[in-house]
PDB file of N, CA and C in Angstrom:
ATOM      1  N   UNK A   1     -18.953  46.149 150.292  1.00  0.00           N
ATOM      2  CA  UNK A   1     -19.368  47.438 150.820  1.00  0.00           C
ATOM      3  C   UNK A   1     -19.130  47.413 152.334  1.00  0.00           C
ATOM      4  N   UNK A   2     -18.716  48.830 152.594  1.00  0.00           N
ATOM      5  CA  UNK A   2     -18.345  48.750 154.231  1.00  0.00           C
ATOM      6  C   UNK A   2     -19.000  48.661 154.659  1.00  0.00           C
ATOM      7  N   UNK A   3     -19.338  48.767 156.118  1.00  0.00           N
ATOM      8  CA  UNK A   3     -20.551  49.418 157.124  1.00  0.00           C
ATOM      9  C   UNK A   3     -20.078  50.809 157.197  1.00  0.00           C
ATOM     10  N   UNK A   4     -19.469  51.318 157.148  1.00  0.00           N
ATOM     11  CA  UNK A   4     -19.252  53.086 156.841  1.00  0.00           C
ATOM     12  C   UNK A   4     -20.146  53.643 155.827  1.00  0.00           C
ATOM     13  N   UNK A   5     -19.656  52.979 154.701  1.00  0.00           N
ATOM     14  CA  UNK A   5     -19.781  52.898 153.244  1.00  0.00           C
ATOM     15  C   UNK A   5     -21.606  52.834 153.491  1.00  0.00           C
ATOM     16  N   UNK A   6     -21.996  52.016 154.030  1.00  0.00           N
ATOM     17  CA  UNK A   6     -23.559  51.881 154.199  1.00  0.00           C
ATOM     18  C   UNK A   6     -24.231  52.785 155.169  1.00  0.00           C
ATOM     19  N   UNK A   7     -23.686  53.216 156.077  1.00  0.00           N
ATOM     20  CA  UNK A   7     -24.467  54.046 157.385  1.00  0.00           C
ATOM     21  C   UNK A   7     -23.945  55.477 155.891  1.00  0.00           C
ATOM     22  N   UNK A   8     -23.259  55.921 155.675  1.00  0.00           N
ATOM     23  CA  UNK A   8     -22.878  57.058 154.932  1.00  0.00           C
ATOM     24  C   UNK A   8     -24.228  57.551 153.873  1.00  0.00           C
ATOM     25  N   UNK A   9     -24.546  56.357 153.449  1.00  0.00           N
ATOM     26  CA  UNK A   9     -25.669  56.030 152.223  1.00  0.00           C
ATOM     27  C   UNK A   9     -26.856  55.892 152.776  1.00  0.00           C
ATOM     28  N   UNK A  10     -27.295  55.475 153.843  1.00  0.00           N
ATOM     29  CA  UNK A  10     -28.348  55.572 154.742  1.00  0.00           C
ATOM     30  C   UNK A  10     -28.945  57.355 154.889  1.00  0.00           C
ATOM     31  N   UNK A  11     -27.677  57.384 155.496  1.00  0.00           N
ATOM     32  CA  UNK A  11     -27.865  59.034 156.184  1.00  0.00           C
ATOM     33  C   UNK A  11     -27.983  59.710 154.990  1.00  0.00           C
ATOM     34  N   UNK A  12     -27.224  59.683 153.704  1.00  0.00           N
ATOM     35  CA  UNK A  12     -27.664  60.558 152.309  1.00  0.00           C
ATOM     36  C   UNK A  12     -28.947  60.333 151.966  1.00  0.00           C
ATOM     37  N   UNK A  13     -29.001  59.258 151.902  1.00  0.00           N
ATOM     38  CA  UNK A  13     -30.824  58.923 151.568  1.00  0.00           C
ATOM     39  C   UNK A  13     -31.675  59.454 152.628  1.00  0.00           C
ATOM     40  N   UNK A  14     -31.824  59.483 153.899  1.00  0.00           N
ATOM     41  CA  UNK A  14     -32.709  59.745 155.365  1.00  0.00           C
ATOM     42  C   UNK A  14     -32.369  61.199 154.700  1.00  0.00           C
ATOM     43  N   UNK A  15     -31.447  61.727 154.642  1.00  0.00           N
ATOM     44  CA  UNK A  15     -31.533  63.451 154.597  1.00  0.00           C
ATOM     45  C   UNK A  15     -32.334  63.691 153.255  1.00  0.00           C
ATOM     46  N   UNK A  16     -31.331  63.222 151.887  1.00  0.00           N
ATOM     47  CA  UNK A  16     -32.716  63.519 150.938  1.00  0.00           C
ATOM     48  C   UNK A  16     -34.112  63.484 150.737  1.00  0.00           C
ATOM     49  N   UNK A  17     -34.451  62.114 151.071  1.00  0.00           N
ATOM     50  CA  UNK A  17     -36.061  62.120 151.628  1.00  0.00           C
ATOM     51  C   UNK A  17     -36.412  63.206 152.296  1.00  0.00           C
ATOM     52  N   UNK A  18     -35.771  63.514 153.715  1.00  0.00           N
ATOM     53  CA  UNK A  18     -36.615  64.301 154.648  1.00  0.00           C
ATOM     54  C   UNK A  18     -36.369  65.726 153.282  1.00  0.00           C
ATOM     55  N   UNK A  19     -35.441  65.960 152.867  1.00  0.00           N
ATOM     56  CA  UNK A  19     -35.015  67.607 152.361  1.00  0.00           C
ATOM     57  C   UNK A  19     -36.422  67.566 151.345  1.00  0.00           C
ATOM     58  N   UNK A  20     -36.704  66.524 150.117  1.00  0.00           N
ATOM     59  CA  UNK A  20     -37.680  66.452 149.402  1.00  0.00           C
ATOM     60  C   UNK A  20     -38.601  66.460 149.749  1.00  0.00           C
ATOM     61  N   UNK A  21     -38.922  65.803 150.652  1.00  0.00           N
ATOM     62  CA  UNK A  21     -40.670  65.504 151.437  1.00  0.00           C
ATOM     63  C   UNK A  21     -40.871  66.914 151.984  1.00  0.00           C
ATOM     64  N   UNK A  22     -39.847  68.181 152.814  1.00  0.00           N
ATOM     65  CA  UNK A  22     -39.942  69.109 153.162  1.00  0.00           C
ATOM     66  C   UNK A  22     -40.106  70.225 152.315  1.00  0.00           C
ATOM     67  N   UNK A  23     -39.510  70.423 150.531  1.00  0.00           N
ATOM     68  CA  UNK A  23     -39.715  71.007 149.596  1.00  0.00           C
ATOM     69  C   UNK A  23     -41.176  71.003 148.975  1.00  0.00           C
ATOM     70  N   UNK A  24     -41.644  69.382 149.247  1.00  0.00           N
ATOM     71  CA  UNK A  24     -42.902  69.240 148.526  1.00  0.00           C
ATOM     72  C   UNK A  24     -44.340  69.852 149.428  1.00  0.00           C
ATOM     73  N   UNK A  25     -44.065  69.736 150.669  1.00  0.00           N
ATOM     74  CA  UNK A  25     -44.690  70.055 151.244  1.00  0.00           C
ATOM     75  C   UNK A  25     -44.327  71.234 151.296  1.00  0.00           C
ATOM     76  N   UNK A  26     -43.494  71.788 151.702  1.00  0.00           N
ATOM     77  CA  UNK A  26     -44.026  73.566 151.504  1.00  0.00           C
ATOM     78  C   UNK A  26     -44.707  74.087 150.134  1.00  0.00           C
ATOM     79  N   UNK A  27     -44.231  73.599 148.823  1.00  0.00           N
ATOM     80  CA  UNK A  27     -44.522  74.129 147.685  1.00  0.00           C
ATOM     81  C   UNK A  27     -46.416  73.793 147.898  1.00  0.00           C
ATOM     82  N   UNK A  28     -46.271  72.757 148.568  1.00  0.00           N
ATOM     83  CA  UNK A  28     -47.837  72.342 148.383  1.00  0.00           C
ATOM     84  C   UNK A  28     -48.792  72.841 149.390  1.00  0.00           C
ATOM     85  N   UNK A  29     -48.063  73.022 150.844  1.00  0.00           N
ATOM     86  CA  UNK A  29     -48.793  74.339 151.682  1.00  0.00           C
ATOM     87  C   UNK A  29     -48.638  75.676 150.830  1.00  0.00           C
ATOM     88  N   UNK A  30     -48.391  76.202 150.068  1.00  0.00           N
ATOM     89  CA  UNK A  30     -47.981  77.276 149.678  1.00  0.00           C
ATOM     90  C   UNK A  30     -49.213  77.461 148.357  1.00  0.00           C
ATOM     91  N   UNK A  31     -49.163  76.493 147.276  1.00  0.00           N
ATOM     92  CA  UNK A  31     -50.929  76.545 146.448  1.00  0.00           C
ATOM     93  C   UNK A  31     -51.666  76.041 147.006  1.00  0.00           C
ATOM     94  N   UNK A  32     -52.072  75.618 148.322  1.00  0.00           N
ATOM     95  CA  UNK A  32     -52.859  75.545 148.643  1.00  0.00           C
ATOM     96  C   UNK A  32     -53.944  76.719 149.206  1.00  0.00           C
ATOM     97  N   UNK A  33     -52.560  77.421 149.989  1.00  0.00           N
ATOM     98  CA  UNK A  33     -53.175  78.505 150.904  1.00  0.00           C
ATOM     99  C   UNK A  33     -53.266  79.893 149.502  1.00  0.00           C
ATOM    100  N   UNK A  34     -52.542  79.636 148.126  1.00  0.00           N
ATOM    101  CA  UNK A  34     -52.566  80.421 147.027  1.00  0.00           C
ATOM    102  C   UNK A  34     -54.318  80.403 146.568  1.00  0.00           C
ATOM    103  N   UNK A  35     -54.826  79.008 146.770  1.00  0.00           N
ATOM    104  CA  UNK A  35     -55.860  78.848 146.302  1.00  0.00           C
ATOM    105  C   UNK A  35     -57.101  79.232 146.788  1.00  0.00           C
ATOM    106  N   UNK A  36     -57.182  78.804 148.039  1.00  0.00           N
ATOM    107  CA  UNK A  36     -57.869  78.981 149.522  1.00  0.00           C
ATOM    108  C   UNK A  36     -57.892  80.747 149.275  1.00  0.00           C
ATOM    109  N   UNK A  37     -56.912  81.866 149.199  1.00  0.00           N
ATOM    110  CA  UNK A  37     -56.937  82.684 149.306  1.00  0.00           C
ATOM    111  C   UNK A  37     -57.640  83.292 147.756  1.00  0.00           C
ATOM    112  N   UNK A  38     -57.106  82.766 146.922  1.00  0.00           N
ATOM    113  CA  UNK A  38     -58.074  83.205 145.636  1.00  0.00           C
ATOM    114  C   UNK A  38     -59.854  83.071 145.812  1.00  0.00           C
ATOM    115  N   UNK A  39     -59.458  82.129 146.002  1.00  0.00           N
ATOM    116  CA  UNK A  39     -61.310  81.846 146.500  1.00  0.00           C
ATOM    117  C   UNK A  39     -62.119  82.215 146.784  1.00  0.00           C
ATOM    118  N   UNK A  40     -61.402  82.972 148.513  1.00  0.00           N
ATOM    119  CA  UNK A  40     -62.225  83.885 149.090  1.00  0.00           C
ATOM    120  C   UNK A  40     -61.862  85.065 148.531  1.00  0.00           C
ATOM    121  N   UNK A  41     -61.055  85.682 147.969  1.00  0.00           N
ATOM    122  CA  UNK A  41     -61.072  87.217 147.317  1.00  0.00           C
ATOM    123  C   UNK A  41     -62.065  86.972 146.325  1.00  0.00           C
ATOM    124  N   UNK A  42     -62.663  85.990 145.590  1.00  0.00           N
ATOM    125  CA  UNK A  42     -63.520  85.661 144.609  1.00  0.00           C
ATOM    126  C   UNK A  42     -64.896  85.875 144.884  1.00  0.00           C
ATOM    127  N   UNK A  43     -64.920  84.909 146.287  1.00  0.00           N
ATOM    128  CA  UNK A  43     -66.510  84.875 146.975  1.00  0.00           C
ATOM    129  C   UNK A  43     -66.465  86.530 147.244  1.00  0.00           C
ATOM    130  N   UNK A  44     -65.617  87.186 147.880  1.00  0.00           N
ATOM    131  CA  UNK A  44     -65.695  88.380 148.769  1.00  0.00           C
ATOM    132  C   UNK A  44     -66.211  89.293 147.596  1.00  0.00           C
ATOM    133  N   UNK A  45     -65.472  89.444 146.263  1.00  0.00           N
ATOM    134  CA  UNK A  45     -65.667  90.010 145.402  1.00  0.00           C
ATOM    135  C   UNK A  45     -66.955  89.900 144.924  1.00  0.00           C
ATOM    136  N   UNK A  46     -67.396  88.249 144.790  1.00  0.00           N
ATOM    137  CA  UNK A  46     -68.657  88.432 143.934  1.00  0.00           C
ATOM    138  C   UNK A  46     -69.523  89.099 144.968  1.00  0.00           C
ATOM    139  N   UNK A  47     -69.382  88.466 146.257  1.00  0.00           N
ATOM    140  CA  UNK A  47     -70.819  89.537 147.057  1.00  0.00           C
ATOM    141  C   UNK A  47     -70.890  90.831 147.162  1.00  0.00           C
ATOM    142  N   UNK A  48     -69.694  91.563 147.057  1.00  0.00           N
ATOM    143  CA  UNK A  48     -69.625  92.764 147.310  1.00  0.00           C
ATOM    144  C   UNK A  48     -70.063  93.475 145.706  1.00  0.00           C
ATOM    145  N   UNK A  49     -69.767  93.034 144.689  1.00  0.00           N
ATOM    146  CA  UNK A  49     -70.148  93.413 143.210  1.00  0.00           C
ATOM    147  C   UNK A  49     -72.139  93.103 143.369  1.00  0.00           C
ATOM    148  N   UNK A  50     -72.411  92.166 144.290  1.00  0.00           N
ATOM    149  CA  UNK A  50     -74.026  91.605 144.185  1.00  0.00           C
ATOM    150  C   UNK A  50     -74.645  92.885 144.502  1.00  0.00           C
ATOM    151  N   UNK A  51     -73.567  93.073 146.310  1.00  0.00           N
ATOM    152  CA  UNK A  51     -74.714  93.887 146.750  1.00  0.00           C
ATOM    153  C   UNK A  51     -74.535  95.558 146.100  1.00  0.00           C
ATOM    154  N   UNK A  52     -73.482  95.839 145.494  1.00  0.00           N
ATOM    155  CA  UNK A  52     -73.472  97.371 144.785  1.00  0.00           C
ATOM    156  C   UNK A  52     -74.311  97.202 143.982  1.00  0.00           C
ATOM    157  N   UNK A  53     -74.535  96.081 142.824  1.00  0.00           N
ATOM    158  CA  UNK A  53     -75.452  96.416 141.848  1.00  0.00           C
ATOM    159  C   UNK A  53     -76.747  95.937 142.397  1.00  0.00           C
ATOM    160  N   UNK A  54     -77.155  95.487 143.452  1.00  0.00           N
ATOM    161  CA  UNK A  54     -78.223  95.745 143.859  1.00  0.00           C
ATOM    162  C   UNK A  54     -78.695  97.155 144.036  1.00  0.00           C
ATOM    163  N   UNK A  55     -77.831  97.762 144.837  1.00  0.00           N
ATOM    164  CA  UNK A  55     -77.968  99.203 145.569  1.00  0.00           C
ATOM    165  C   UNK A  55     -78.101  99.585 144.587  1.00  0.00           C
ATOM    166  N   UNK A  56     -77.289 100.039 143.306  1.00  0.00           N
ATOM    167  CA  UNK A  56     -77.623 100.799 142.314  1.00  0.00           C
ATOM    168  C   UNK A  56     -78.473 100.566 141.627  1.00  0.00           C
ATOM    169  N   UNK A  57     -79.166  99.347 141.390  1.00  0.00           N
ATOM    170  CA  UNK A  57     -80.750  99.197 140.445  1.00  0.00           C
ATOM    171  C   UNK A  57     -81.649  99.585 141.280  1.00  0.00           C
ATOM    172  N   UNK A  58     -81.323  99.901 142.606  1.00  0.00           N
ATOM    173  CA  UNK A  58     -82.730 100.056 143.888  1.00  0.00           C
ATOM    174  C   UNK A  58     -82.433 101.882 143.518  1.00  0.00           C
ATOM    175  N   UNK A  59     -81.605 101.998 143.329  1.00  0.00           N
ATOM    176  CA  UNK A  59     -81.360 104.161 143.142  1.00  0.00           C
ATOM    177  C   UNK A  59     -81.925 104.424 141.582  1.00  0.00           C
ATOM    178  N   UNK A  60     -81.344 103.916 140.967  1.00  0.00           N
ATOM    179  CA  UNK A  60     -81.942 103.951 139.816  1.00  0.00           C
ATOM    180  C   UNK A  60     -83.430 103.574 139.605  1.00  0.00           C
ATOM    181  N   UNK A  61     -84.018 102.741 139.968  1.00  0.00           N
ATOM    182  CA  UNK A  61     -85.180 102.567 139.656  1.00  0.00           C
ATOM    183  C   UNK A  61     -86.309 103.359 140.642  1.00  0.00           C
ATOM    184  N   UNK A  62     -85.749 104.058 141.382  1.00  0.00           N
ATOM    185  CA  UNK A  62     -85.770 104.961 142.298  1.00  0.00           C
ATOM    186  C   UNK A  62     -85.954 106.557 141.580  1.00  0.00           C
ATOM    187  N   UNK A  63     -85.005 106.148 140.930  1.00  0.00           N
ATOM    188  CA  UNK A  63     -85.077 107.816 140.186  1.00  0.00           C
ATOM    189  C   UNK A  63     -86.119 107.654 138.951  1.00  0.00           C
ATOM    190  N   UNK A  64     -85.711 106.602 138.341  1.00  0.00           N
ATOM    191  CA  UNK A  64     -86.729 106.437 137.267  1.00  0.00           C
ATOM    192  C   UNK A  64     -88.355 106.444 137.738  1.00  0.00           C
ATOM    193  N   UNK A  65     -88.208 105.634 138.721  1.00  0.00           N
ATOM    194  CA  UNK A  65     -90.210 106.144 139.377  1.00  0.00           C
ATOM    195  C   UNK A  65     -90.308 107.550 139.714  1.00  0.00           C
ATOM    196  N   UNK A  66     -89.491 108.592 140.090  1.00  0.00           N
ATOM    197  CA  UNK A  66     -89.592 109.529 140.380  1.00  0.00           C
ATOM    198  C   UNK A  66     -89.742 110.549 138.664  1.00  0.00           C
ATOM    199  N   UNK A  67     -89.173 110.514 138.095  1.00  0.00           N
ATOM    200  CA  UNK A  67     -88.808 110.869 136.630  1.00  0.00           C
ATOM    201  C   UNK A  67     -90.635 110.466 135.825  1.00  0.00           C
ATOM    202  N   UNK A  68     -91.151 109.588 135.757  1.00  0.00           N
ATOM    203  CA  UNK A  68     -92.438 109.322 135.548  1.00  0.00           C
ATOM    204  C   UNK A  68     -93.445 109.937 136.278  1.00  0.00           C
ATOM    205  N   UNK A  69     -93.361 109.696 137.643  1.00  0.00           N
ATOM    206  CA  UNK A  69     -94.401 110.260 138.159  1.00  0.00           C
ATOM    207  C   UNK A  69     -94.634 111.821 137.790  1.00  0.00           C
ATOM    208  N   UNK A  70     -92.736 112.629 137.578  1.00  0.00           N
ATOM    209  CA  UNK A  70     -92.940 113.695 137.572  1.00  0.00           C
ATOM    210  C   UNK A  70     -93.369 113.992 136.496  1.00  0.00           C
ATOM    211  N   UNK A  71     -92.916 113.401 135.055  1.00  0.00           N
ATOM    212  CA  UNK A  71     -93.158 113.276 133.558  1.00  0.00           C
ATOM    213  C   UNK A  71     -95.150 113.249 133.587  1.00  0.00           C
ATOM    214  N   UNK A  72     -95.882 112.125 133.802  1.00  0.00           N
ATOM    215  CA  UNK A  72     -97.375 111.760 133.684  1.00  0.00           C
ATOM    216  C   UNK A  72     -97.744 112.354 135.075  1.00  0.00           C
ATOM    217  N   UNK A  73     -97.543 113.565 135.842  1.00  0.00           N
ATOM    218  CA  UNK A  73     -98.272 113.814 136.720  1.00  0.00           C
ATOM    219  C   UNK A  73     -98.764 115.473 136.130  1.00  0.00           C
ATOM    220  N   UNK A  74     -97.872 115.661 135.172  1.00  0.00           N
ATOM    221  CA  UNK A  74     -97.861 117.225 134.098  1.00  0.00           C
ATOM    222  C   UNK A  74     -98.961 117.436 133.667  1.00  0.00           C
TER     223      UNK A  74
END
């Protein structure tokens, strides 16, 4: 084997590594920040679903005390 023949095979290998190590890592910054972002649309979602059906059992039960009082005050 030359020394051509070997620096040639060096540099194919140094580039593939870096090209692979650079594929894997983006694919893997990429579900990460897929995940990270599911997450919080998840958290964001569940609090925002908490606090509506809060609000709406506080209106509703709101109307319903009103609906009685008016019902047994007859």
């Amino acid at each position: 084997m030359t020394v051509e023949k070997m620096l040639k095979d060096a540099v194919a290998d140094s580039v593939g590594i870096s090209v692979r190590n650079s594929v894997r890592n983006s694919v893997m910054n990429s579900v990460a920040l897929s995940v990270r972002d599911s997450a919080w649309d998840s958290v964001a979602l569940s609090v925002w679903y908490s606090a509506w059906y809060s609000a709406w059992n506080s209106v509703a039960d709101s109307v319903r005390d009103q609906i009685l009082e008016y019902v047994y005050d007859r």
